[in-house]
C-alpha atoms as a PDB file:
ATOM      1  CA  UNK A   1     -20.010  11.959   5.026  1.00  0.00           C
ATOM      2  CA  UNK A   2     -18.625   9.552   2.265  1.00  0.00           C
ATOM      3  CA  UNK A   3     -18.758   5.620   2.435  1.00  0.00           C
ATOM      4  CA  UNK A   4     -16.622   3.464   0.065  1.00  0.00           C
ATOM      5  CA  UNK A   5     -16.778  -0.015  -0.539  1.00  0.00           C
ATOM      6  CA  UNK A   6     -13.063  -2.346  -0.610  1.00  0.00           C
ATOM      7  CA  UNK A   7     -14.224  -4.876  -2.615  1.00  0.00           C
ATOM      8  CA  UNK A   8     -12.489  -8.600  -3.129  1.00  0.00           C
ATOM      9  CA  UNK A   9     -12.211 -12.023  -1.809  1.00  0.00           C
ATOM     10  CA  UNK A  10      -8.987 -11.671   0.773  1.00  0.00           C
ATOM     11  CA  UNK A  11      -9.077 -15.302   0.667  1.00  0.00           C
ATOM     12  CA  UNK A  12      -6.511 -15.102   2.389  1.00  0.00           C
ATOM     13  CA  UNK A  13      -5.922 -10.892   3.560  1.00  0.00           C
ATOM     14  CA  UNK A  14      -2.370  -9.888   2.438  1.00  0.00           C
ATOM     15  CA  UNK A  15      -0.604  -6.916   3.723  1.00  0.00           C
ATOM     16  CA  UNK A  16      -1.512  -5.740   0.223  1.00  0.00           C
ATOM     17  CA  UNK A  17      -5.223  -5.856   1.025  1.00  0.00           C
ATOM     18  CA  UNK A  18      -4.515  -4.477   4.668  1.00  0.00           C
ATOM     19  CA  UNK A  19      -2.559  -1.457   3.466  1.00  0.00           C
ATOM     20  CA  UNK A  20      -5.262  -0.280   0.701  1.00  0.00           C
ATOM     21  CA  UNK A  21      -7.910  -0.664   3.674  1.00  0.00           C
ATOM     22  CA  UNK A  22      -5.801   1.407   6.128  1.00  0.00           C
ATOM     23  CA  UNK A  23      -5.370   3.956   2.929  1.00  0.00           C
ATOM     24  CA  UNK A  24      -8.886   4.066   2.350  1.00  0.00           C
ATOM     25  CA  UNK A  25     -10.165   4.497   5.710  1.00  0.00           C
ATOM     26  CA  UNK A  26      -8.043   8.121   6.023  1.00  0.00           C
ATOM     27  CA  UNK A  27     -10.220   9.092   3.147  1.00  0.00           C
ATOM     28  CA  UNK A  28     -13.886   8.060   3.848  1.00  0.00           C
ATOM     29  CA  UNK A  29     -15.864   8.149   6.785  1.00  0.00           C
ATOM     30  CA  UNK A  30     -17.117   4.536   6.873  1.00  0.00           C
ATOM     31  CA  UNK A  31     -15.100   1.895   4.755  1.00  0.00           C
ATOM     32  CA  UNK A  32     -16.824  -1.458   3.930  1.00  0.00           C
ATOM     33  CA  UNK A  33     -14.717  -4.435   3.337  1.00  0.00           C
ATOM     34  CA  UNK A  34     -17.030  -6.253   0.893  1.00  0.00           C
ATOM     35  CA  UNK A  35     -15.958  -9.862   0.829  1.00  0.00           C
ATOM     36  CA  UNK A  36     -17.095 -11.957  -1.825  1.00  0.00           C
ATOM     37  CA  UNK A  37     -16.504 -15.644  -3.247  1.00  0.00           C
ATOM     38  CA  UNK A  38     -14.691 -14.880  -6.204  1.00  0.00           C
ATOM     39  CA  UNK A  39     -17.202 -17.376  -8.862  1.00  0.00           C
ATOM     40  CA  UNK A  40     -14.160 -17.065 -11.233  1.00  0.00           C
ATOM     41  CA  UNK A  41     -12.464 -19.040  -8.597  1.00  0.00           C
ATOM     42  CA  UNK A  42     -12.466 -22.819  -8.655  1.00  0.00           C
ATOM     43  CA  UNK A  43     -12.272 -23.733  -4.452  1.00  0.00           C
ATOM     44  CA  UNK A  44     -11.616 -21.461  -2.240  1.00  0.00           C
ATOM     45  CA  UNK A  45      -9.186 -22.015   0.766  1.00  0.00           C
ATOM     46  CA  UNK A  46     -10.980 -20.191   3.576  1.00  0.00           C
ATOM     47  CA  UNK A  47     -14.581 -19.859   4.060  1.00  0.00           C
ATOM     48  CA  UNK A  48     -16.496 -16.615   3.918  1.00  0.00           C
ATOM     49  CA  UNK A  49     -16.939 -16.998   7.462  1.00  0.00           C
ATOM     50  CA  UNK A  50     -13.133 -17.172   7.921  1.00  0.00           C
ATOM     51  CA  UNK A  51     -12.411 -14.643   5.722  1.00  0.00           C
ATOM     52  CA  UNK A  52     -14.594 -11.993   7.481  1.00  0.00           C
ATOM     53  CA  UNK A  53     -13.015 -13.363  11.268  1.00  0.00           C
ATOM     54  CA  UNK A  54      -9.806 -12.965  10.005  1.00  0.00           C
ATOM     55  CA  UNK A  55     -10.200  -9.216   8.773  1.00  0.00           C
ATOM     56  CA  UNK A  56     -12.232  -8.280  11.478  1.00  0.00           C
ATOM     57  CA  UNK A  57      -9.120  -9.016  13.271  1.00  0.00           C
ATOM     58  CA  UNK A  58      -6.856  -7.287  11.432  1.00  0.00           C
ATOM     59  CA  UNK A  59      -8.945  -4.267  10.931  1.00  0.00           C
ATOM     60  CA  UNK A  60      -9.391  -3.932  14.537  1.00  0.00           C
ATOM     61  CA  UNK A  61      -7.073  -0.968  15.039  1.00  0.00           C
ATOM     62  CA  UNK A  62      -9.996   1.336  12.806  1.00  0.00           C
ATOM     63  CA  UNK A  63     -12.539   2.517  14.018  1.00  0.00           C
ATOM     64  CA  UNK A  64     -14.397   2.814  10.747  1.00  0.00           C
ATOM     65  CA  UNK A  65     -14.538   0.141   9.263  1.00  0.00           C
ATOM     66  CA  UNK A  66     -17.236  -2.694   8.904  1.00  0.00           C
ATOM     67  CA  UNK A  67     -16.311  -5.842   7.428  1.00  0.00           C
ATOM     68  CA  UNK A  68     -19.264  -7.951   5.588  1.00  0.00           C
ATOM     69  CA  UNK A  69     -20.012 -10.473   2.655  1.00  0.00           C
ATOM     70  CA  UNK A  70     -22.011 -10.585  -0.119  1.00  0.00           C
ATOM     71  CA  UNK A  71     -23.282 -12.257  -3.370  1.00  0.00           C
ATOM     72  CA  UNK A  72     -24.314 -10.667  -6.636  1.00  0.00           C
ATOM     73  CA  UNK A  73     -23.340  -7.441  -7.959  1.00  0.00           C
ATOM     74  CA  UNK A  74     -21.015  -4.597  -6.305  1.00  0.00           C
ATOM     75  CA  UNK A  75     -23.308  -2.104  -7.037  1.00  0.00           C
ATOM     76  CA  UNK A  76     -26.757  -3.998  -6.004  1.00  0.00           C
ATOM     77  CA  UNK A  77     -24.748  -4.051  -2.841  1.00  0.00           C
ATOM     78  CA  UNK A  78     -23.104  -0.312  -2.576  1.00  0.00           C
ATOM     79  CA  UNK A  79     -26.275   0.690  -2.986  1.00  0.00           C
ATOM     80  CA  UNK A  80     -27.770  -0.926  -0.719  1.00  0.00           C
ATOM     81  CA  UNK A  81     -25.067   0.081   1.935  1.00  0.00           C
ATOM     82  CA  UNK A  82     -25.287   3.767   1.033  1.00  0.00           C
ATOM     83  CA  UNK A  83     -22.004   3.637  -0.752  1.00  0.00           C
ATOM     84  CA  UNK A  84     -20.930   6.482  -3.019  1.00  0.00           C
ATOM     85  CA  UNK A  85     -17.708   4.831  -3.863  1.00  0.00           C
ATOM     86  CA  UNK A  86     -15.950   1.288  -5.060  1.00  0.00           C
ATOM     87  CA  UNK A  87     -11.666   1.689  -3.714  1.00  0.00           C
ATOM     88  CA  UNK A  88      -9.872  -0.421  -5.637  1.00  0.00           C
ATOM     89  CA  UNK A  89      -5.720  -1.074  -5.364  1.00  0.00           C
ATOM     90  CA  UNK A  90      -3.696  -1.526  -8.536  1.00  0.00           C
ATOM     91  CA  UNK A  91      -0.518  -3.241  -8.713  1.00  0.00           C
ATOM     92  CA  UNK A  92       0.146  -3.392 -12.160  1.00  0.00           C
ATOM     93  CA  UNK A  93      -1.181  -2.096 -15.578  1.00  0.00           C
ATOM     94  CA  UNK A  94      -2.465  -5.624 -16.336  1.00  0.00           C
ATOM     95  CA  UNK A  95      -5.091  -5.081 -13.517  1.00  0.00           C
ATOM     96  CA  UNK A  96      -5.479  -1.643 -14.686  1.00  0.00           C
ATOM     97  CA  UNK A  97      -6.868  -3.075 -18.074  1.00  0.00           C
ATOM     98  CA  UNK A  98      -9.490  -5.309 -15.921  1.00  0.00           C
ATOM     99  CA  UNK A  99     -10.659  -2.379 -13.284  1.00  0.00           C
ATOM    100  CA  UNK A 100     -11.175   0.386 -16.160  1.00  0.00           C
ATOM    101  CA  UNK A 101     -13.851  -2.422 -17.515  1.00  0.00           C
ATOM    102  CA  UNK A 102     -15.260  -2.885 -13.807  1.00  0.00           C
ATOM    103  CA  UNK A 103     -15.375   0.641 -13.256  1.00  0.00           C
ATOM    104  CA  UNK A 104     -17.021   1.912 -16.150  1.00  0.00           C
ATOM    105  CA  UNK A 105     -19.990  -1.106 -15.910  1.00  0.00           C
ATOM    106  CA  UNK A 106     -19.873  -0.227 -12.350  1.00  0.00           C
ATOM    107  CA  UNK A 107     -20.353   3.609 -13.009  1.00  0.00           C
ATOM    108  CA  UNK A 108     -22.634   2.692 -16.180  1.00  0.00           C
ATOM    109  CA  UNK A 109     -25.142   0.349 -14.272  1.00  0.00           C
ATOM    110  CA  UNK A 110     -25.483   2.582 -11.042  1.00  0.00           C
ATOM    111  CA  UNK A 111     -23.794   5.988 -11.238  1.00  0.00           C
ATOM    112  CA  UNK A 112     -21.191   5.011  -8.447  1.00  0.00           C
ATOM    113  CA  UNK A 113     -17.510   6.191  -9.006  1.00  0.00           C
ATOM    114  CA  UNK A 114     -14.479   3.988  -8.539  1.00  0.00           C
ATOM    115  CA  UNK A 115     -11.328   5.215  -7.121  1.00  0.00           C
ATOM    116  CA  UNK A 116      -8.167   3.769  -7.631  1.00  0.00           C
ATOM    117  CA  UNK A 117      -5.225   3.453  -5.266  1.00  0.00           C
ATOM    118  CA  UNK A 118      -1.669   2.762  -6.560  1.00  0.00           C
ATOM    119  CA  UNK A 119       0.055  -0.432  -4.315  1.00  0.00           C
ATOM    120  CA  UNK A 120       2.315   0.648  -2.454  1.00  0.00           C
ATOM    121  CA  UNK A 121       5.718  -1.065  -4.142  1.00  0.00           C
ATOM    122  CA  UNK A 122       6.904  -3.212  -1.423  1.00  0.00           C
ATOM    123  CA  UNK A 123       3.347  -5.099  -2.283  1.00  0.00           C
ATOM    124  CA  UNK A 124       3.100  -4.688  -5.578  1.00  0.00           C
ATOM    125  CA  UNK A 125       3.806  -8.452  -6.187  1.00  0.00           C
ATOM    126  CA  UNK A 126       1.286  -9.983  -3.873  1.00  0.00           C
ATOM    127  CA  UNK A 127      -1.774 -11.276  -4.157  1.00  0.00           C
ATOM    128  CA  UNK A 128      -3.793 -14.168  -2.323  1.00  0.00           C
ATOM    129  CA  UNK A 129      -3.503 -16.718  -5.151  1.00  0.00           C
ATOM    130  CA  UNK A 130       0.815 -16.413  -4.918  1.00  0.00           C
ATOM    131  CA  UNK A 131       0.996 -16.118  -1.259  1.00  0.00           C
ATOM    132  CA  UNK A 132      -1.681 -19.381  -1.115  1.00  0.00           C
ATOM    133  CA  UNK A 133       0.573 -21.490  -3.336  1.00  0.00           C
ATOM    134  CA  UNK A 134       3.821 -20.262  -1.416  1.00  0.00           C
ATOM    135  CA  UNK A 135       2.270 -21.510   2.021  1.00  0.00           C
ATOM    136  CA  UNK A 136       0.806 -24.588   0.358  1.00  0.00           C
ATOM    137  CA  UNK A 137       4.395 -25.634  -0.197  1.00  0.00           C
ATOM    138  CA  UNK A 138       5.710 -24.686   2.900  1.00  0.00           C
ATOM    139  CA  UNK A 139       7.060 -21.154   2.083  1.00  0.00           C
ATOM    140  CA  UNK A 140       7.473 -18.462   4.814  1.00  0.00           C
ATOM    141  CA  UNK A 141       4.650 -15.707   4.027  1.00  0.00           C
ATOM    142  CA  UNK A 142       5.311 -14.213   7.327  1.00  0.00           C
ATOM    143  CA  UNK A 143       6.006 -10.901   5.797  1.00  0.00           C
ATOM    144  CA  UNK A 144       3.535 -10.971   3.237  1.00  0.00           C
ATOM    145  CA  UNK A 145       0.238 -11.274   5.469  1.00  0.00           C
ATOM    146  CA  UNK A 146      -0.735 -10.212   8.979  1.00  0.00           C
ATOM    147  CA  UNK A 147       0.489 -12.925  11.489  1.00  0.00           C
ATOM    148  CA  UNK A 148      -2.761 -14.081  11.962  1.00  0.00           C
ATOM    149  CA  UNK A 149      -3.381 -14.804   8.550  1.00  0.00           C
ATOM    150  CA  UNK A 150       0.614 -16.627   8.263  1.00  0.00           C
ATOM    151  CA  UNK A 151      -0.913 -18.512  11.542  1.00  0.00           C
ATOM    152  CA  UNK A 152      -3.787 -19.370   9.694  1.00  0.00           C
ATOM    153  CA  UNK A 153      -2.060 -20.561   6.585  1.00  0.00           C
ATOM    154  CA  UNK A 154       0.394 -22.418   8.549  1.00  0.00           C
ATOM    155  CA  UNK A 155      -2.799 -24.621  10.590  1.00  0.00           C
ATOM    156  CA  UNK A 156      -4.487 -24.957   7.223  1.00  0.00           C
ATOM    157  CA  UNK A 157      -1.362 -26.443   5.280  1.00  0.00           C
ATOM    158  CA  UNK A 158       0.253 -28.451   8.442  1.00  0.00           C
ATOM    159  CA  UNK A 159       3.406 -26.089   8.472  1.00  0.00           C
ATOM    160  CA  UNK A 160       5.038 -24.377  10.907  1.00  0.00           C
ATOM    161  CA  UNK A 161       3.874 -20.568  11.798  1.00  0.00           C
ATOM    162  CA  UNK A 162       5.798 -19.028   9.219  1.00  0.00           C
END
């Protein structure tokens, strides 16, 4: 049937990310997480390579999902995948504001609707950047990320694992 893209850069996954990809794939048939490198981003703390390891791992428990990256536009790439939809998680109205604007140039340049999925509230305060600068100064992140990903962080910033 229906195949949605879960677009962003997970660099690193959060339980955030995890839950809107478990929400998603109830919905569609086939989920893709499209991972990108975020150019608005300075330096990013785990490669693309990682990235995609590390959600393949924590995806594992669905059976369909596929996780893959890409460069250039959403919809060059939904379309290319066979994607009738873009699933995007709001946990705010500030990114509200930004993923109306996405949405409609997405749905403008290529027809394809984007859905929008409320954050559950015990995430509604995460997102990579916070839970990067938290482990960067030795903060436990262990509930905010899969243990994988607090394993990860830990290795990366010579801290404990969580």
């Amino acid at each position: 049937m229906a195949t949605a893209l879960c677009p962003g850069s997970f660099d690193p996954v959060t339980n955030g990310h995890l839950d809107i990809i478990e929400r998603t794939a109830r919905h569609f048939e086939d989920v893709i997480v499209a991972v990108i490198r975020n150019p608005q981003k300075s330096q990013s703390l785990f490669t693309l390579a990682e990235r995609q390891e590390m959600l393949h791992e924590v995806t594992a428990h669905l059976s369909n999902i596929k996780i893959e990256f890409f460069k250039g536009l959403l919809v060059d790439f939904a379309k290319d995948h066979g994607a009738e939809a873009i699933v995007k998680g709001l946990r705010a109205v500030s990114d509200f504001d930004y993923e109306l604007q996405m949405a409609q140039m997405n749905q403008s340049l290529s027809g394809i609707d984007t859905f929008f999925i409320s954050t559950s509230p015990g995430y509604s305060f995460l997102s990579s950047s916070l839970v990067r600068e938290v482990a960067r100064y030795g903060g436990d992140v262990s509930s905010m990320v899969p243990p994988l990903v607090a394993k990860r962080l830990a290795e990366r910033f010579g801290g404990g694992t969580g």
